[in-house]
Protein backbone atom coordinates (compact mmCIF):
# COMPACT_ATOMS: atom_id res chain seq x y z
CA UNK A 1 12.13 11.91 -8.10
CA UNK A 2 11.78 15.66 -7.47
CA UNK A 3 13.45 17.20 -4.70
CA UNK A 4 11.76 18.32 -1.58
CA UNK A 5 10.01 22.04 -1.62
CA UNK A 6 11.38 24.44 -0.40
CA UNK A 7 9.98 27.48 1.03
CA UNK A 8 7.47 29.11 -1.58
CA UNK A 9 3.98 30.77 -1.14
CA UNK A 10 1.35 28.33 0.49
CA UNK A 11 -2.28 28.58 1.22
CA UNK A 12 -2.83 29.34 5.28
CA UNK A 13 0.67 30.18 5.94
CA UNK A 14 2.48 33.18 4.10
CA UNK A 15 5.83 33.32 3.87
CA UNK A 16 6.61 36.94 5.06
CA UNK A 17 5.42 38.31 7.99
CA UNK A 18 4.87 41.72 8.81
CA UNK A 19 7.94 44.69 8.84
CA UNK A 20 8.66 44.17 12.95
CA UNK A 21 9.91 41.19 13.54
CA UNK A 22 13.23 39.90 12.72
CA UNK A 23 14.25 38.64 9.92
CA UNK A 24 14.83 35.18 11.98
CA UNK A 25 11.30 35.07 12.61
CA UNK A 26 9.57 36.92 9.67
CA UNK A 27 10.53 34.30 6.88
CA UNK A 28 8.89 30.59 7.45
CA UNK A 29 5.59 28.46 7.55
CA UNK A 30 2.58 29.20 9.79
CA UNK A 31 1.28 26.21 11.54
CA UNK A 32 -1.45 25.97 9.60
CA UNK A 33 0.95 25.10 6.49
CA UNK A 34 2.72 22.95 8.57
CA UNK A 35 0.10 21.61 9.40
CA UNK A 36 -1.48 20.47 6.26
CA UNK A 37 1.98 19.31 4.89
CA UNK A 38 2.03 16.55 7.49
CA UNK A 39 -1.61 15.98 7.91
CA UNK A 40 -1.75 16.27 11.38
CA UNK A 41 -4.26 19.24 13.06
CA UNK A 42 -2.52 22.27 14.29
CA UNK A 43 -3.15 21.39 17.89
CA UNK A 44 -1.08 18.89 17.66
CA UNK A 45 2.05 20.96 16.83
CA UNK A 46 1.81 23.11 19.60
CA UNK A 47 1.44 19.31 21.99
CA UNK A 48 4.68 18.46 20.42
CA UNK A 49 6.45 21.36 20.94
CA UNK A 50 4.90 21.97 24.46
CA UNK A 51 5.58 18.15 25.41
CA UNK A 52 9.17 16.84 23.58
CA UNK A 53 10.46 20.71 22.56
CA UNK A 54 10.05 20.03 18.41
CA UNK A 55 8.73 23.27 17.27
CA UNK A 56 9.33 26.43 15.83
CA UNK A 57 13.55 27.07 16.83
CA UNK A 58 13.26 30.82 16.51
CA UNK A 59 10.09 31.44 17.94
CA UNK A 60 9.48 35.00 19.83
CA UNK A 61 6.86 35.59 22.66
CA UNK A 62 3.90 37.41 21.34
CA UNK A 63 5.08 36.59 17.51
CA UNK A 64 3.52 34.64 15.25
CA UNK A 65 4.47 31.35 15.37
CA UNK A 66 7.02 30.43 12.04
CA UNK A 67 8.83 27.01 11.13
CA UNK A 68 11.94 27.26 9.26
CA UNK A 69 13.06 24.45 6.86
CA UNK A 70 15.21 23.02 9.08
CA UNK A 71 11.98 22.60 11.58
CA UNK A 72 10.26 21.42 9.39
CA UNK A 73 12.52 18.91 8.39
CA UNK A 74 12.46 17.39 12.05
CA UNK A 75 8.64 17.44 12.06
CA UNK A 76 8.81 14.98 8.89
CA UNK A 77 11.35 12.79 10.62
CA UNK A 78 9.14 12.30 14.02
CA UNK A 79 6.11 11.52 11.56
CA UNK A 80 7.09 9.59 9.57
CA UNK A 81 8.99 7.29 12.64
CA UNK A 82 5.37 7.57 14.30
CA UNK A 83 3.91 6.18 11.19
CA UNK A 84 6.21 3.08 11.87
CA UNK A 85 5.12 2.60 15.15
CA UNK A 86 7.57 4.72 16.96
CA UNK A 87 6.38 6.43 20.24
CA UNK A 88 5.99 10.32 19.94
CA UNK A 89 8.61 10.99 22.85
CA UNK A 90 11.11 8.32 20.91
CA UNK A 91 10.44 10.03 17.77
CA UNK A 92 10.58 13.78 18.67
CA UNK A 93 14.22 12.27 20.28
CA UNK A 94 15.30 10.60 17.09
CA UNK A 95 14.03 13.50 14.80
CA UNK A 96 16.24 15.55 16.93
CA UNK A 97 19.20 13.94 17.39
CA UNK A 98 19.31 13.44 13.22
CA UNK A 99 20.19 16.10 11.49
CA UNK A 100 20.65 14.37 8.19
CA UNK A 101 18.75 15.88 4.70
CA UNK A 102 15.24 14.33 4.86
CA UNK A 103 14.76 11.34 2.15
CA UNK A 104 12.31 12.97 -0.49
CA UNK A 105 10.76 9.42 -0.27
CA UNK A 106 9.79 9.69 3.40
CA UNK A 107 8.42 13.41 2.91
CA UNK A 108 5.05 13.78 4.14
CA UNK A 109 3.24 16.44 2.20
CA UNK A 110 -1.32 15.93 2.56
CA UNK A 111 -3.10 15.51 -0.25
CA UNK A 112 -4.63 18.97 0.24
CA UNK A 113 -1.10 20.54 -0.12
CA UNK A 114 -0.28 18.79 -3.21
CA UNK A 115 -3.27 19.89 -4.42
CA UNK A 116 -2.87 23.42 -4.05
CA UNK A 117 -6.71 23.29 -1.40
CA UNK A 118 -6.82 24.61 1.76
CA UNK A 119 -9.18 22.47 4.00
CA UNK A 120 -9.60 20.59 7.25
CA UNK A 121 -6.92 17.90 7.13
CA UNK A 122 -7.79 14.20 7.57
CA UNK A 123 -5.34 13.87 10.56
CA UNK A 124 -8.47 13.72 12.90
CA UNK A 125 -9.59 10.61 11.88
CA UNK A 126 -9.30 6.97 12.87
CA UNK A 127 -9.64 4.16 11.23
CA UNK A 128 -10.80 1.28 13.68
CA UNK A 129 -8.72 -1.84 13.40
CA UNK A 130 -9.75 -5.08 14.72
CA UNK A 131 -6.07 -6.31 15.57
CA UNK A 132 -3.23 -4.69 14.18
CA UNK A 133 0.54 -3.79 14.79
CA UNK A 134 2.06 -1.10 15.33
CA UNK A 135 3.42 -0.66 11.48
CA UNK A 136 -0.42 -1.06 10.21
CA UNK A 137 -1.63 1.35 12.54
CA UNK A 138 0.98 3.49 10.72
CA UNK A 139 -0.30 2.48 7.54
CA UNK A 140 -3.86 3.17 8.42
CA UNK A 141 -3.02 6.57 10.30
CA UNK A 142 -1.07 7.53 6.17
CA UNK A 143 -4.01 6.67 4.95
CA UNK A 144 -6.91 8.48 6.34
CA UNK A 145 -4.49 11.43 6.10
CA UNK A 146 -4.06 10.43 2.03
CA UNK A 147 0.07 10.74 2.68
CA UNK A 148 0.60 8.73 -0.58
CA UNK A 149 4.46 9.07 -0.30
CA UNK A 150 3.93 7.80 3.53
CA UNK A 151 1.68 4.76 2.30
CA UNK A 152 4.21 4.13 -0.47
CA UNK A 153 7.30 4.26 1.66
CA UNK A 154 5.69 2.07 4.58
CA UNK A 155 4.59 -0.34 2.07
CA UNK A 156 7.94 -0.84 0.40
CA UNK A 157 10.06 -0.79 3.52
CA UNK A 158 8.20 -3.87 4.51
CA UNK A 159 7.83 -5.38 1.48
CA UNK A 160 12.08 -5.59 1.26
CA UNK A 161 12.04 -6.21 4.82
CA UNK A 162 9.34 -8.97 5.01
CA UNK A 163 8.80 -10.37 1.92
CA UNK A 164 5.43 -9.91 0.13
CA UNK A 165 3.16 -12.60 1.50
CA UNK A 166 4.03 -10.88 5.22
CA UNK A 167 3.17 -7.86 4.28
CA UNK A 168 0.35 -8.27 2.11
CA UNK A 169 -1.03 -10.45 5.28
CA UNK A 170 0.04 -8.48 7.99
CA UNK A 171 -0.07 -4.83 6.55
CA UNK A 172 -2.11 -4.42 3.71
CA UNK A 173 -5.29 -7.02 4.56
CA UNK A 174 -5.97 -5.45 7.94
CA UNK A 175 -5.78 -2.16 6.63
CA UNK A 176 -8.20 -2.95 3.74
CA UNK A 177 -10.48 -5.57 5.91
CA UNK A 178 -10.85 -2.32 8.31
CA UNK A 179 -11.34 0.26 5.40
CA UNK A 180 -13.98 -2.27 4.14
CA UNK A 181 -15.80 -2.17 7.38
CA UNK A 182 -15.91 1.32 7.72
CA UNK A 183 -17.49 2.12 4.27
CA UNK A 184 -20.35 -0.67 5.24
CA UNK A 185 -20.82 1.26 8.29
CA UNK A 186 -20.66 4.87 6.66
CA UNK A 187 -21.02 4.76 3.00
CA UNK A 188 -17.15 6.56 3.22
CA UNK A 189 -13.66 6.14 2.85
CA UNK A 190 -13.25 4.78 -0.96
CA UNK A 191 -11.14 7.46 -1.61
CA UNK A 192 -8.94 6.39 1.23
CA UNK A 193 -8.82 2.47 -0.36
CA UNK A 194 -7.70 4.27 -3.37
CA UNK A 195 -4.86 5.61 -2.11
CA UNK A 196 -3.86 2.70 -0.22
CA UNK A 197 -4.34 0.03 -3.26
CA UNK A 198 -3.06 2.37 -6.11
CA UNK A 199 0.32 2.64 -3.66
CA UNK A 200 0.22 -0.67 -3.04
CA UNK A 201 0.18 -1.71 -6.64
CA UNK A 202 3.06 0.80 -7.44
CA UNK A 203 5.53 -1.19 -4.68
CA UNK A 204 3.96 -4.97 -5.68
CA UNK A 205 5.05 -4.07 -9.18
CA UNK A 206 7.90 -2.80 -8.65
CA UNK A 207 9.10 -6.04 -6.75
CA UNK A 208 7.71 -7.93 -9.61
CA UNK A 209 10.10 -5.98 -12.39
CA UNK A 210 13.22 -6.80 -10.14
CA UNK A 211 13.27 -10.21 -11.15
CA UNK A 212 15.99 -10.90 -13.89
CA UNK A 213 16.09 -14.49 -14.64
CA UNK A 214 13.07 -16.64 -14.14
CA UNK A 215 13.28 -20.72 -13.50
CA UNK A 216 10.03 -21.56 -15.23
CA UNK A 217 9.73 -22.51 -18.85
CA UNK A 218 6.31 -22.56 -19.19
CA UNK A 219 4.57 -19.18 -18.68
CA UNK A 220 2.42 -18.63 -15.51
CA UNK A 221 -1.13 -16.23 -16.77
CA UNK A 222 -2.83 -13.99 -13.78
CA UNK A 223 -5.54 -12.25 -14.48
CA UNK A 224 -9.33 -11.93 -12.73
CA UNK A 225 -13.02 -12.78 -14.23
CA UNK A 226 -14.43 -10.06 -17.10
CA UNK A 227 -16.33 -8.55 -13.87
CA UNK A 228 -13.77 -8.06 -10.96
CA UNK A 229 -13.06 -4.37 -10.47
CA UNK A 230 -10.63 -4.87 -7.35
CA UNK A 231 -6.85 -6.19 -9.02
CA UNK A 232 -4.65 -6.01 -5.75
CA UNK A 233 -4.58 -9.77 -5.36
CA UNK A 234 -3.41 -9.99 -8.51
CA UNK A 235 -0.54 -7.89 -8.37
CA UNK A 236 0.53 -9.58 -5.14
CA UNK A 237 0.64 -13.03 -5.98
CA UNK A 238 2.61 -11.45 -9.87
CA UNK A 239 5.06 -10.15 -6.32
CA UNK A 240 5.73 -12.97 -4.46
CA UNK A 241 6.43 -15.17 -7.12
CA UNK A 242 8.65 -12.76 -8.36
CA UNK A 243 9.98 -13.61 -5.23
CA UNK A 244 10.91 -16.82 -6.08
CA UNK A 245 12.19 -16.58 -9.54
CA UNK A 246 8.80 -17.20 -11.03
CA UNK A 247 7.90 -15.24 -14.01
CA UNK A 248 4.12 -14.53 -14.54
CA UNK A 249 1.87 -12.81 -17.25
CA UNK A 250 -0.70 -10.17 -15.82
CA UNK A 251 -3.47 -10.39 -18.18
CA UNK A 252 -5.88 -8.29 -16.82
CA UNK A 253 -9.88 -8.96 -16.35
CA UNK A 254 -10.58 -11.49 -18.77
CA UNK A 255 -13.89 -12.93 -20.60
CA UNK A 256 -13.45 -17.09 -20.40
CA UNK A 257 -13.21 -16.85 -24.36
CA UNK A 258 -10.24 -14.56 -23.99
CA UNK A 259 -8.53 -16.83 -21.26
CA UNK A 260 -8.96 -20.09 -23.31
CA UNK A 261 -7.48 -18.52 -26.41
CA UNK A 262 -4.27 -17.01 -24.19
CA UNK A 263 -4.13 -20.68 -22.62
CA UNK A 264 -4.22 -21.86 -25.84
CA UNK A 265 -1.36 -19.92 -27.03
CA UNK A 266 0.76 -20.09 -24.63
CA UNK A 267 0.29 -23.16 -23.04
CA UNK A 268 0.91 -22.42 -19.39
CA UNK A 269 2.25 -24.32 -16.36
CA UNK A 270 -0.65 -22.21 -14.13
CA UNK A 271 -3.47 -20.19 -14.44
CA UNK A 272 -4.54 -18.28 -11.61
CA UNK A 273 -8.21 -16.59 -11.80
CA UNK A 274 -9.29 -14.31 -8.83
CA UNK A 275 -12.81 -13.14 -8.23
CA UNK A 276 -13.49 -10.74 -5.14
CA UNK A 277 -17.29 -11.49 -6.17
CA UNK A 278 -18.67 -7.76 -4.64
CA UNK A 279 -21.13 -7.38 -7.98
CA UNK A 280 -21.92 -11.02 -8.82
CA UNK A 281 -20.16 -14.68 -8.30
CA UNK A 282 -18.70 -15.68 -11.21
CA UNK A 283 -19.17 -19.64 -11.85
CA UNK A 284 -16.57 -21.97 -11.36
CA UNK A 285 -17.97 -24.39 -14.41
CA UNK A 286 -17.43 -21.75 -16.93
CA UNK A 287 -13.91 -22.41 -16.78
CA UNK A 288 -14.53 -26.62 -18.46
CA UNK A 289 -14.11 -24.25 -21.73
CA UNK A 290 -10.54 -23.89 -21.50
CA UNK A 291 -8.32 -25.89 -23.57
CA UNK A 292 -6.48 -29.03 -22.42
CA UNK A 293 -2.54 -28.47 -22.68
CA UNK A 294 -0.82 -31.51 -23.60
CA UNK A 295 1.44 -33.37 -22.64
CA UNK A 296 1.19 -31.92 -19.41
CA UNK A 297 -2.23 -29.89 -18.68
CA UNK A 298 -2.71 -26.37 -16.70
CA UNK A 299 -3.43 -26.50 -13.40
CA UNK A 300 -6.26 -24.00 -13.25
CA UNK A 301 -6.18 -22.42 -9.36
CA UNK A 302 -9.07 -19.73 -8.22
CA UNK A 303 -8.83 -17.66 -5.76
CA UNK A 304 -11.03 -15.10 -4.24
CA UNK A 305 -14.37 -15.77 -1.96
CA UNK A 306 -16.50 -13.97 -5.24
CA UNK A 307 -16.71 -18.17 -7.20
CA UNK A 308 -19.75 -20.39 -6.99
CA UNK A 309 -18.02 -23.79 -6.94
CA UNK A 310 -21.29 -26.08 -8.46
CA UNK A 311 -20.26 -27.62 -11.06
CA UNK A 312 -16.51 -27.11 -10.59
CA UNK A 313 -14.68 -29.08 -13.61
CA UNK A 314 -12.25 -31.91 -12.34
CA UNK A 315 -8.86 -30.53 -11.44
CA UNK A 316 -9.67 -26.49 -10.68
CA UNK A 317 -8.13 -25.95 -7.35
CA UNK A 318 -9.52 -23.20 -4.94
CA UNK A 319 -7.26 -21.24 -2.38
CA UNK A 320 -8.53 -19.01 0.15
CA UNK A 321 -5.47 -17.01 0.18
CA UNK A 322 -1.98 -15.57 -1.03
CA UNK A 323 0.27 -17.86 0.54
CA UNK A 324 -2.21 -21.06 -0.83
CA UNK A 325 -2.19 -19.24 -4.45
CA UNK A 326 1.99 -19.14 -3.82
CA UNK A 327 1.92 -22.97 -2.84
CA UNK A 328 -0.36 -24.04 -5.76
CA UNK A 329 1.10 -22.09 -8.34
CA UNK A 330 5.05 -23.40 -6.97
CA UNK A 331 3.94 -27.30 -7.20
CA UNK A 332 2.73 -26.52 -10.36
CA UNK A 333 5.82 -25.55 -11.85
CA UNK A 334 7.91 -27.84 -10.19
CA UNK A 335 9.16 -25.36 -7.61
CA UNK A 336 9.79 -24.42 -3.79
CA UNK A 337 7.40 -22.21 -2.30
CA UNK A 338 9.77 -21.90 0.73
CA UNK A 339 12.18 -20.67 -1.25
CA UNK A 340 12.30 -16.99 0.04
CA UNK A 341 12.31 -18.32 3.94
CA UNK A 342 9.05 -18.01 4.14
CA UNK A 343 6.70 -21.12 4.13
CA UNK A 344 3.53 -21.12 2.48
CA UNK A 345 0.96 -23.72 3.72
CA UNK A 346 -1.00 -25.45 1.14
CA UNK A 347 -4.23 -24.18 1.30
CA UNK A 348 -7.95 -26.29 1.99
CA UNK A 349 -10.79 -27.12 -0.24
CA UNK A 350 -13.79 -24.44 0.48
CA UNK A 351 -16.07 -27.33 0.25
């Protein structure tokens, strides 16, 4: 990973002021650069340095206003602790006290910084929750600002901290249920579930690689219908059986002929199919095509509100969500879905 920037020309905020002032105050970022590198609006700089004293160190009356690294290197600590859920005052207090080198990880640089645009930040808007913590309001806040390192980073902290069912249900759904609302409502915001889901699938598959040695002998396939455009799920069950020593194989969006030939090949334990269903339902009795494995057949588990059960074949399970896919997929290779302390109800017929 490269290391953070340092100073260097940027758009809004040059870098040497004018002859006069000293030499303490001519070299640094305007708040406007500042600004944009945190996605927050430049109001609320001068709040934070007028309320809990985190501002510019070296700042003259009647100059212009100029952060140093070293300020700005507090500013990223108190944002990205505010991001977590941490008060402003508490974070301002921690940012302060710390005066360790700033994780490049953590670094919160907008998306119009990285792409070399000036611009009004996102830091103005909200996205409305219905019930959420104080970490997915964190999430949410990263988001609408497009802080991909800050999505990233929140993401994986929870994921080692929580396990991947946890987060996915506690951090990641509300975040997307409430990103899903909002472009019903406004037509807006996909580029904002893009950001979220592509950082999101980064961290869920980077869980998945740390497994080493898997305790299934029969493969486990994942994959979603030839339509599905939306592969999240998929990812995050491949995660959390990681998890649990289960190795999987992500096969992508698959035509039923495709599936029935990999089933045939492989002859899996499980076969997990999801189908989010935005475009069209995909139907359940398509699936009668797939091979029978003997001597002990797949169980074939769907998941996903996008399938039209009629005509379900005999034995096609349906879950209504991760922890019933983790459940299904565990009994069917002869394993413990509780096995990462976290406990994984078995999930209900739809019908």
């Amino acid at each position: 990973m490269a290391a953070p920037e340092g100073p260097g020309p940027d758009p809004g905020g040059e870098l040497t002021g004018p002859a006069g002032p000293p030499a303490a105050t001519a070299v640094g970022l305007g708040v406007a650069a500042v600004a944009r590198r945190l996605g927050v609006a430049p109001g609320t700089l001068r709040t934070w340095d007028r309320r809990y004293g985190i501002g510019p160190s070296a700042h003259v009356s009647g100059a212009q206003r100029r952060y140093t690294p070293e300020d700005l290197a507090r500013l990223t600590r108190m944002r990205f602790l505010m991001l977590q859920g941490v008060s402003p005052a508490d974070a301002a207090r921690s940012a302060c006290e710390d005066a360790g080198p700033v994780d490049p990880a953590l670094a919160l640089v907008s998306a119009h910084r990285r792409a070399g645009r000036s611009g009004r930040s996102g830091g103005g808007r909200v996205l409305a929750l219905r019930e959420a913590s104080p970490a997915t309001r964190g999430l949410a806040r990263a988001a609408m600002a497009l802080d991909t390192a800050g999505v990233t980073s929140l993401v994986t902290a929870s994921l080692s901290r929580r396990g991947v069912v946890a987060t996915w249900n506690d951090l990641l759904v509300p975040v997307l249920v409430g990103l899903g609302d909002r472009w019903r409502v406004t037509g807006s915001g996909i580029e904002v579930e893009h950001v979220v889901a592509e950082c999101a699938e980064d961290a869920l598959r980077a869980t998945t690689r740390r497994l080493r040695r898997a305790t299934n002998v029969r493969p486990v396939l994942l994959c979603s219908v030839e339509s599905e455009e939306h592969r999240l799920p998929v990812h995050a069950l491949a995660a959390a059986l990681a998890e649990r020593s289960v190795a999987t194989r992500v096969l992508g969006r698959l035509p039923v002929s495709a599936l029935a030939d990999a089933v045939a090949r492989t002859g899996p334990a499980a076969v997990f199919v999801w189908c989010q269903g935005v475009r069209e339902r995909a139907d359940a009795a398509g699936l009668a095509a797939l091979p029978v494995v003997r001597p002990t057949p797949t169980t074939v588990i769907l998941g996903g509100p996008g399938w039209s059960m009629g005509g379900r074949p005999p034995g096609v399970v349906w879950v209504p969500d991760l922890g019933g896919a983790v459940a299904a997929v565990m009994s069917a290779v002869g394993g413990n879905a509780d096995s990462t302390g976290t406990r994984d109800r078995a999930a209900p017929d739809p019908r």
